[in-house]
Protein backbone atom coordinates (compact mmCIF):
# COMPACT_ATOMS: atom_id res chain seq x y z
CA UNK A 1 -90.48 118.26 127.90
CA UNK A 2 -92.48 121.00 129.89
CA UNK A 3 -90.95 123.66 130.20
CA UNK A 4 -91.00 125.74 133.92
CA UNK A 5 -92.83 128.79 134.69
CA UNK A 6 -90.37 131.63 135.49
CA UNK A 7 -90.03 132.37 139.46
CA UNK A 8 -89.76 135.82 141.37
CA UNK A 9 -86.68 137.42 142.34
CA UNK A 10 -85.51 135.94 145.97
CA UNK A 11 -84.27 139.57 146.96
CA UNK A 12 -86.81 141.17 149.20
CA UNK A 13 -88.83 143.68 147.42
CA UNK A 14 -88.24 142.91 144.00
CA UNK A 15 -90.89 140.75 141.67
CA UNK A 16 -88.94 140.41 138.55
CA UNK A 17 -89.24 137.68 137.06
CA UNK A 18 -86.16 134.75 136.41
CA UNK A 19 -86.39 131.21 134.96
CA UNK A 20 -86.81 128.15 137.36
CA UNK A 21 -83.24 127.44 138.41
CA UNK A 22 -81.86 130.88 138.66
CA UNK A 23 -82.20 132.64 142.26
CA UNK A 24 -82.09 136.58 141.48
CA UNK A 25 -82.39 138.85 138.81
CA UNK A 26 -79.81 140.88 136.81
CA UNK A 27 -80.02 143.82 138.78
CA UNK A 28 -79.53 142.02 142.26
CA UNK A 29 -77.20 139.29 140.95
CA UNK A 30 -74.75 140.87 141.92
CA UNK A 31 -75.40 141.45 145.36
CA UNK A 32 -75.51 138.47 146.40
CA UNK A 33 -72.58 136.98 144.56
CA UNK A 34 -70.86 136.89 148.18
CA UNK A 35 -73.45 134.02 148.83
CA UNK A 36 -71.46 131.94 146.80
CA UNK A 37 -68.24 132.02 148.25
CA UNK A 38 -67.39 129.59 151.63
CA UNK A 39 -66.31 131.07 154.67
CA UNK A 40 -62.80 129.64 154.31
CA UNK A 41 -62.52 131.89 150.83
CA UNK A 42 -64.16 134.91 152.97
CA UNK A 43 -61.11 134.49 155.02
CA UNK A 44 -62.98 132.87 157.95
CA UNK A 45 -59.97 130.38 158.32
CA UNK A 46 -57.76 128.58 161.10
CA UNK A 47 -56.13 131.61 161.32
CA UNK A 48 -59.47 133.44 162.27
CA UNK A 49 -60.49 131.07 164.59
CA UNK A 50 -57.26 131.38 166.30
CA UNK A 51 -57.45 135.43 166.64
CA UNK A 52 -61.56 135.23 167.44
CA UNK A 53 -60.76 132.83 170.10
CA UNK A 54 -57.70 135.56 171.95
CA UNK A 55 -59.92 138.11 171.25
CA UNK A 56 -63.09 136.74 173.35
CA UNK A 57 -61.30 135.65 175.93
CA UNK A 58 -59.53 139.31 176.46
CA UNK A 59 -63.44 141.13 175.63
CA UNK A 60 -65.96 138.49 177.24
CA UNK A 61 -69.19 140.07 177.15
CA UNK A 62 -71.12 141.37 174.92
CA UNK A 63 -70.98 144.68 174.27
CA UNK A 64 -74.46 146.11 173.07
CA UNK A 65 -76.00 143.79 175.98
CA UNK A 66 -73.38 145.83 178.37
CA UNK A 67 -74.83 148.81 177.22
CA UNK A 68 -78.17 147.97 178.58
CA UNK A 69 -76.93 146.55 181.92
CA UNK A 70 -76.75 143.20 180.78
CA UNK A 71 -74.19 140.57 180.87
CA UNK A 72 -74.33 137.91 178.82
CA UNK A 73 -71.21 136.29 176.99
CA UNK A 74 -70.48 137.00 173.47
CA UNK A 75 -69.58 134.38 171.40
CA UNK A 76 -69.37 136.34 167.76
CA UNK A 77 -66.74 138.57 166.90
CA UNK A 78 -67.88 141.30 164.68
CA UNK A 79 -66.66 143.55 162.09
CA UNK A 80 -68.07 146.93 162.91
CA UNK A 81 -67.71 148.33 159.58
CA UNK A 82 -68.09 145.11 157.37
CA UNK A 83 -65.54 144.68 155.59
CA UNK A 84 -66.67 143.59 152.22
CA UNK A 85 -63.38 141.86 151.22
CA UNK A 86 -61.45 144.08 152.52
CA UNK A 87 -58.39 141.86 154.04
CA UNK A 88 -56.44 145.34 155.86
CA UNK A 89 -60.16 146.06 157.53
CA UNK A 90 -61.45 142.28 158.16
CA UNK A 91 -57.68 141.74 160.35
CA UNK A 92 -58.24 145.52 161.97
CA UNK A 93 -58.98 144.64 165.66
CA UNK A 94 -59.71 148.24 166.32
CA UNK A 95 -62.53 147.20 163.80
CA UNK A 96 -64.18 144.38 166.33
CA UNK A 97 -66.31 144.25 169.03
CA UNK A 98 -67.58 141.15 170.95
CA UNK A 99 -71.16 140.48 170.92
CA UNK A 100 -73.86 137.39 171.61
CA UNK A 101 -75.16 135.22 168.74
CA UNK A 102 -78.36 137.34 169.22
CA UNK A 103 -76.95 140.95 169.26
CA UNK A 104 -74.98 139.93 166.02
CA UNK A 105 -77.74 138.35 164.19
CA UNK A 106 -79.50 141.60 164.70
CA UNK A 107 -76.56 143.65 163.14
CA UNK A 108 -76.36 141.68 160.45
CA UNK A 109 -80.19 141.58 159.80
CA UNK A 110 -80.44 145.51 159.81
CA UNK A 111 -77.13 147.32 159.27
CA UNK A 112 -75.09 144.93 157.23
CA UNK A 113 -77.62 143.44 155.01
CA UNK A 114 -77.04 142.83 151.28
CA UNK A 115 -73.52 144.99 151.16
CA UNK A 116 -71.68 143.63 147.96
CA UNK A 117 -68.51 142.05 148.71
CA UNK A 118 -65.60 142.91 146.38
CA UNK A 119 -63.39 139.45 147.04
């Protein structure tokens, strides 16, 4: 049987090397170990959707868009500080902010990117 030629890292920026199968190297493993997990064990539960839900209906719009005279309705609530596991900072409300499917994707994209979570 044949056997596969080894594949590049999938974390941005890195070329080492892994065999066929495998998705990241040693050194970013880790990282990305979060991937894993479903959003029911990240705590992303009925009991989520239940508090997301109050919460958008008390902050409607979202807030970055407000900030540049826009109003357009959130539908994502955010951690601010992401809260890598952290169950006291992921249930902090102080620790939320409403914004729009676009605003978050952005966030996440650029300030929360590849933050290990420690669940």
């Amino acid at each position: 049987m044949p056997r596969r030629p080894k594949i590049p890292c999938k974390h941005p920026g890195c070329s080492s090397l892994v065999p066929a199968g495998s998705k990241f190297c040693e050194e970013h493993n880790n990282l990305h170990r979060a991937d894993a997990k479903t959003t029911k064990e990240k705590g992303y539960n009925g009991r989520w959707r239940r508090a997301r839900a109050r919460f958008l209906r008390r902050y409607p719009l979202c807030v970055r868009c407000r900030a540049k005279g826009k109003f357009v309705v959130a539908t994502v609530v955010d951690h601010i500080i992401p809260h890598l596991g952290d169950h006291g900072l992921f249930w902090d409300e102080n620790n939320w902010q409403p914004l729009c499917k676009s605003c978050h994707d952005r966030k996440t994209m650029t300030e929360d990117r590849y933050q290990e979570f420690t669940y």
